[in-house]
C-alpha atoms as a PDB file:
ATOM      1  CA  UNK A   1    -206.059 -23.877  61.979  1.00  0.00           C
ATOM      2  CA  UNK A   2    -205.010 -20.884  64.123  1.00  0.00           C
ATOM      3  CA  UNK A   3    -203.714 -17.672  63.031  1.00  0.00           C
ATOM      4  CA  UNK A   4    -202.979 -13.869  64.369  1.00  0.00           C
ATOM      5  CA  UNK A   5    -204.460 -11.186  62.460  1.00  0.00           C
ATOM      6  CA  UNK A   6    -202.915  -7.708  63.067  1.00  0.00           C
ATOM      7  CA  UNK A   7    -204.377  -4.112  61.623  1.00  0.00           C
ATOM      8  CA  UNK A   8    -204.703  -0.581  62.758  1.00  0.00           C
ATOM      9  CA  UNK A   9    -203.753  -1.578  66.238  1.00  0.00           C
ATOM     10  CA  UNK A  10    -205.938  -4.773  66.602  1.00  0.00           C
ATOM     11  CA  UNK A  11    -204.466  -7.753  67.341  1.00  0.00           C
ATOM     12  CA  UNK A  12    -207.039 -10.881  66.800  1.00  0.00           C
ATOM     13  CA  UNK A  13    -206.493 -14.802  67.543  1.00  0.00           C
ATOM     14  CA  UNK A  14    -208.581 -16.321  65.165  1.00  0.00           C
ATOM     15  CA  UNK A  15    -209.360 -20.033  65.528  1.00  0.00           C
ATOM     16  CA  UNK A  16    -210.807 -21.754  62.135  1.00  0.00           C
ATOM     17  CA  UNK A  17    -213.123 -25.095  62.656  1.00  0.00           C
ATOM     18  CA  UNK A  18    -213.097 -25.080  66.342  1.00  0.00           C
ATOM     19  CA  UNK A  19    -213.041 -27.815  68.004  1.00  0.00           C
ATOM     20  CA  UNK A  20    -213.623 -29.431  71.572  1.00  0.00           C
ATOM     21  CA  UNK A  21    -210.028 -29.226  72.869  1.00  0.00           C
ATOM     22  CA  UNK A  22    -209.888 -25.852  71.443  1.00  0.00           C
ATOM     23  CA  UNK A  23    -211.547 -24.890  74.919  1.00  0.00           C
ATOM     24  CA  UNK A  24    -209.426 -23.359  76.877  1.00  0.00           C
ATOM     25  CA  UNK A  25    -208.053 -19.679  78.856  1.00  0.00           C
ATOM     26  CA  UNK A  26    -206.317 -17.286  76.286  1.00  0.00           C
ATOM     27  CA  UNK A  27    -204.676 -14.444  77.881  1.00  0.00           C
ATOM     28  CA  UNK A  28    -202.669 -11.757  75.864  1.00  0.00           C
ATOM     29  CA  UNK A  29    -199.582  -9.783  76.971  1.00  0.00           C
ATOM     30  CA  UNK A  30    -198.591  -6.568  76.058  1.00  0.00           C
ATOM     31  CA  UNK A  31    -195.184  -4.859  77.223  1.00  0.00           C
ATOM     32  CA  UNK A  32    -193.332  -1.802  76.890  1.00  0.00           C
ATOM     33  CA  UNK A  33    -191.404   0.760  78.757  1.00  0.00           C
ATOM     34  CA  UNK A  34    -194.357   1.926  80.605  1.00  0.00           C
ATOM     35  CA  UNK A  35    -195.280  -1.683  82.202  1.00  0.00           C
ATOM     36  CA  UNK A  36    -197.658  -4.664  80.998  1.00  0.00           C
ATOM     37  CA  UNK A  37    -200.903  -5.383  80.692  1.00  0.00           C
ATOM     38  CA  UNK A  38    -202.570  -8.773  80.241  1.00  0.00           C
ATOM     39  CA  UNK A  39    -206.456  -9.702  79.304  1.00  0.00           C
ATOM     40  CA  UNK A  40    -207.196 -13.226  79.396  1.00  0.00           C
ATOM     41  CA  UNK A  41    -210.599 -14.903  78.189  1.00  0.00           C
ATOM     42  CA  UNK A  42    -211.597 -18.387  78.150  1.00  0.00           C
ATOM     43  CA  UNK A  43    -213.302 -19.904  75.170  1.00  0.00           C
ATOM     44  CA  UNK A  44    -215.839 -22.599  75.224  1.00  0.00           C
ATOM     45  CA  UNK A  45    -216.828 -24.781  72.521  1.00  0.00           C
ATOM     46  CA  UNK A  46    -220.113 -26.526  72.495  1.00  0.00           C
ATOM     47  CA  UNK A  47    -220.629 -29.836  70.741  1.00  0.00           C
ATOM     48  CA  UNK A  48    -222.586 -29.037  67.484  1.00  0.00           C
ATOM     49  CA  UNK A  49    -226.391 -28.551  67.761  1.00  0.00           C
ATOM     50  CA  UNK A  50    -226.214 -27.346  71.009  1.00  0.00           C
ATOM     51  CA  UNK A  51    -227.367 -23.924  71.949  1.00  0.00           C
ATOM     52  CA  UNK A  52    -224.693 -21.401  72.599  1.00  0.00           C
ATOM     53  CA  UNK A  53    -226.487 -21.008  76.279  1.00  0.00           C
ATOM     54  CA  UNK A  54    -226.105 -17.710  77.930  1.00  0.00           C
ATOM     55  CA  UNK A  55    -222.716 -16.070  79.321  1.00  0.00           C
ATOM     56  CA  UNK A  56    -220.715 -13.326  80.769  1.00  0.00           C
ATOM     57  CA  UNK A  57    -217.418 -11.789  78.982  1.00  0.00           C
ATOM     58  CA  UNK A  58    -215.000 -10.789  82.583  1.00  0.00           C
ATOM     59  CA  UNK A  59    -212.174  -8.646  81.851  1.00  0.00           C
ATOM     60  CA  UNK A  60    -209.031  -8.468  83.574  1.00  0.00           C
ATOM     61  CA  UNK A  61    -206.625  -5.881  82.855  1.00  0.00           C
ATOM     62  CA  UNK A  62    -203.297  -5.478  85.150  1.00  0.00           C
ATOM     63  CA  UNK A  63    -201.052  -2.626  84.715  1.00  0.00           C
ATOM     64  CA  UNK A  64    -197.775  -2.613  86.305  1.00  0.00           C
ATOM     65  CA  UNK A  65    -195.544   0.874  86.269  1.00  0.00           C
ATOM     66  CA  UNK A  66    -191.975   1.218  87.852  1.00  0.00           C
ATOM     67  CA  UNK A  67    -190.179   4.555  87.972  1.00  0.00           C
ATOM     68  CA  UNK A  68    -186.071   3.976  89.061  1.00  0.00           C
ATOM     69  CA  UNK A  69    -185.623   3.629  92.412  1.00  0.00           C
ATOM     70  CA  UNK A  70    -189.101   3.282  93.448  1.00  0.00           C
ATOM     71  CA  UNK A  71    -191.304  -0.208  94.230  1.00  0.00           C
ATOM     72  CA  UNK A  72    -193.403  -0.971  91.564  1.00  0.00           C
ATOM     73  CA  UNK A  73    -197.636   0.037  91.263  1.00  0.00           C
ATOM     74  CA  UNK A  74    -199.667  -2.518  89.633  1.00  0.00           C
ATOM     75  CA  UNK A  75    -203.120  -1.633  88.944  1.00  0.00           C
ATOM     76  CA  UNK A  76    -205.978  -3.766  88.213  1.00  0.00           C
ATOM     77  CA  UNK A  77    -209.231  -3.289  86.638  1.00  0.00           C
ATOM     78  CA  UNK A  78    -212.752  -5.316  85.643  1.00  0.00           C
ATOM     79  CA  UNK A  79    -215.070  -5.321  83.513  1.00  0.00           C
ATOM     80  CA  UNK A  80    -218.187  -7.729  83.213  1.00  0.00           C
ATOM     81  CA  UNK A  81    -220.586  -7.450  80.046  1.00  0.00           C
ATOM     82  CA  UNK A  82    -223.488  -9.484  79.264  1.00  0.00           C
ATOM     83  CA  UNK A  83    -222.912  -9.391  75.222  1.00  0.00           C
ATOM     84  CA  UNK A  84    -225.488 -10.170  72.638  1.00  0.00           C
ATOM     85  CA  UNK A  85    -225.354 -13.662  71.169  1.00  0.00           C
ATOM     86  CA  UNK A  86    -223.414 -13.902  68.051  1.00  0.00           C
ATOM     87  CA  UNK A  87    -222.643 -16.970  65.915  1.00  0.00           C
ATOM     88  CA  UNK A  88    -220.516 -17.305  62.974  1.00  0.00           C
ATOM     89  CA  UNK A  89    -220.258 -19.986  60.473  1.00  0.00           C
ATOM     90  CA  UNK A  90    -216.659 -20.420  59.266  1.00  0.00           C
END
């Protein structure tokens, strides 16, 4: 079961009994007046009883900004984190 969850400006994809072809890229768009900006994450599921193993959480933000008249600026930013290890039992 999948299902968004939205509340004081966070928007969450929340994915209930994972399972293996639930792996996959995610990426989430957000548009307005001002331009877009997308963050995309992949998601990995691990058979059960195997170790979550140790990862890194990239971020990809791209902001694009047009005034009239004028070429578009598109700006693009990373960040890498090394998060703790969390596990959840749904």
């Amino acid at each position: 079961m999948v299902f968004l969850q939205e509340g004081n400006g966070v928007h969450s994809l929340i994915i209930v009994q994972t399972e293996l072809a639930d792996s996959g890229q995610f990426t989430c768009l957000a548009e307005n007046v001002a331009g877009e900006a997308r963050s995309t994450a992949d998601l990995v599921v691990r058979p059960r009883g195997t170790g979550p193993g140790s990862y890194f959480h990239v971020t990809k933000v791209t902001q694009e900004k047009q005034v009239e008249g004028e070429q578009p600026v598109r700006n693009t930013a990373f960040t890498i984190e090394n998060p703790p290890l969390q596990s959840a039992l749904l």
